[in-house]
Each structure stands twice: as structure tokens, then as C-alpha cells.
Protein backbone atom coordinates (compact mmCIF):
# COMPACT_ATOMS: atom_id res chain seq x y z
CA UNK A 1 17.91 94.69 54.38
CA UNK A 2 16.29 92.02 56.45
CA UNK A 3 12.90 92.52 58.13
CA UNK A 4 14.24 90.40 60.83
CA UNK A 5 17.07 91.72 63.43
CA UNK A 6 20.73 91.39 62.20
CA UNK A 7 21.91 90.63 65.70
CA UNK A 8 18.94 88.39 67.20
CA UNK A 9 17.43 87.01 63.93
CA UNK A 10 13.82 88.11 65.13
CA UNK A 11 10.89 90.45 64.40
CA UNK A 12 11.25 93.72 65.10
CA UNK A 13 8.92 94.99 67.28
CA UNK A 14 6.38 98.35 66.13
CA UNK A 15 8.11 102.05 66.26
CA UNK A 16 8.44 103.59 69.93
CA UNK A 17 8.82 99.89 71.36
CA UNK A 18 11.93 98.11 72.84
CA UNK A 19 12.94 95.92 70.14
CA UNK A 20 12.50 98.19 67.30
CA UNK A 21 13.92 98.81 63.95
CA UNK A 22 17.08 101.24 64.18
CA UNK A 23 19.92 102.34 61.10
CA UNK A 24 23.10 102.04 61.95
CA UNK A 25 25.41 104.61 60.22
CA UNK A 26 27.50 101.83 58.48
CA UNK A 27 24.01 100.28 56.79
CA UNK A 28 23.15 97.33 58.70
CA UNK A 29 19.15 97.25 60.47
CA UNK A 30 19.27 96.24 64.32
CA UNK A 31 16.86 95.75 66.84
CA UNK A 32 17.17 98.71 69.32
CA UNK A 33 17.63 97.17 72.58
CA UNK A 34 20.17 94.32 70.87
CA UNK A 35 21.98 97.47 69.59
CA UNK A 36 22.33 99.07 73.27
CA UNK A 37 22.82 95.89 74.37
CA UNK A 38 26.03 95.71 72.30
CA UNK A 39 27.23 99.19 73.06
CA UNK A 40 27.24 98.69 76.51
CA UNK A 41 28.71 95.48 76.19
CA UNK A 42 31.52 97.02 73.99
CA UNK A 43 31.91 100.23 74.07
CA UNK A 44 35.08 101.57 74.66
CA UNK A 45 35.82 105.43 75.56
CA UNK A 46 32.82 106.40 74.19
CA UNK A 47 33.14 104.62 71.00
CA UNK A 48 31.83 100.82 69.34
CA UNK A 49 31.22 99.16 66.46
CA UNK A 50 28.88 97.71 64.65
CA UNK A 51 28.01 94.26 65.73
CA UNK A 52 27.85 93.36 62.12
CA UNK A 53 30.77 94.20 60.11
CA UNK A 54 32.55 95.73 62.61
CA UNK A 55 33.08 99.18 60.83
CA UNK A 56 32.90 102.16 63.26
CA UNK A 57 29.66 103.29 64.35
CA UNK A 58 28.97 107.26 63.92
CA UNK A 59 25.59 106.72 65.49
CA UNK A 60 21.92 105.28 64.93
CA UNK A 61 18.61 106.14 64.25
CA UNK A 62 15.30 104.97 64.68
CA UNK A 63 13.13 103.86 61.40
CA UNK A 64 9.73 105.28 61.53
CA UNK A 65 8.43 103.04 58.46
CA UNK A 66 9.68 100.96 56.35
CA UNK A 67 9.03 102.69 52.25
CA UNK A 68 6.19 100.46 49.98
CA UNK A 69 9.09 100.40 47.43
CA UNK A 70 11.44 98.28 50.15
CA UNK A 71 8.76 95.69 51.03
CA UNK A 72 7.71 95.31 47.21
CA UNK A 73 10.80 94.41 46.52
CA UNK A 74 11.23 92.28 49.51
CA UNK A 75 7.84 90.42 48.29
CA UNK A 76 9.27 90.03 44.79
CA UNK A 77 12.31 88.40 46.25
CA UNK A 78 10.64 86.07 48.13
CA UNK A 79 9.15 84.80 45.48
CA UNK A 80 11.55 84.47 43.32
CA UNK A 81 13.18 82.10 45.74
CA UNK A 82 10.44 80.46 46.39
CA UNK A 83 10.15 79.96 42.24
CA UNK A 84 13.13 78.70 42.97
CA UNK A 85 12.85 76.34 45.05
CA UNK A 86 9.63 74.63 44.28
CA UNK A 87 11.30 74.57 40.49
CA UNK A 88 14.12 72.35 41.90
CA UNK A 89 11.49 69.83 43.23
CA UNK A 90 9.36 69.41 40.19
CA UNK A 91 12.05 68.38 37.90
């Protein structure tokens, strides 16, 4: 999961907004209006898919909020790589 859109590459915007965080059935996290903005681009009697893998989309859903567990882990990620990275540089 990426707290960033996996169409646009930016923020998503808060809950009840235009740009904000929606599950697609196949997984992926989209900004909503880049997700409509695909399906109307590419929809095709009544049916698209996802703009990321490309599997066949059942439907979406908005996210309300985002679990403390998910952004813990996110954190501990982060700096891991950033451990990382900085490790790299010292040697």
C-alpha cells in the first residue's frame, strides 16, 4: 500500500473529497477522481480494469481511515530504508 495515489503518484486528499483514497477490488489504492477518470476513459460495456495490473475490476470503495497498524508499519519501513541508506554513505 502506498499513501500516495497509484495512478497520479500524489497525496490523497481527506475522506468525502475529490481526490480521495478508494480500494479497488483487485487490491491496488487509487485516488477517486483518477479512478473515474480511468473508467470513463476505458470502460467498455459497462466493464474496466484496473489501471494498475489490469485485472478486472468488480468495483471500488471508499477508505474511511487508514488502521494505526498500516501506518506503523509504514513508519517502520521508512526507516528501515532510510537505515539503509544513510548506512551505505557512512562506510
Amino acid at each position: 500500500m502506498s499513501l500516495n495515489c497509484g495512478i497520479c503518484f500524489e497525496r490523497y486528499t481527506p475522506n468525502g473529497t475529490e481526490h480521495a483514497l478508494c480500494y479497488i477490488t483487485c487490491g491496488h489504492l487509487v485516488g477517486k477522481s483518477c479512478l473515474e477518470r480511468w473508467i470513463n476513459l476505458n470502460e467498455v460495456d459497462g466493464e474496466f480494469s484496473c489501471p494498475i495490473c489490469n485485472q478486472f475490476i468488480v468495483d471500488y470503495f471508499p477508505i474511511h481511515s487508514i488502521p494505526d497498524q498500516v501506518i506503523l508499519n509504514y513508519i517502520k519501513i521508512y526507516i528501515f530504508f532510510v537505515v539503509l541508506v544513510v548506512s551505505k554513505f557512512i562506510r
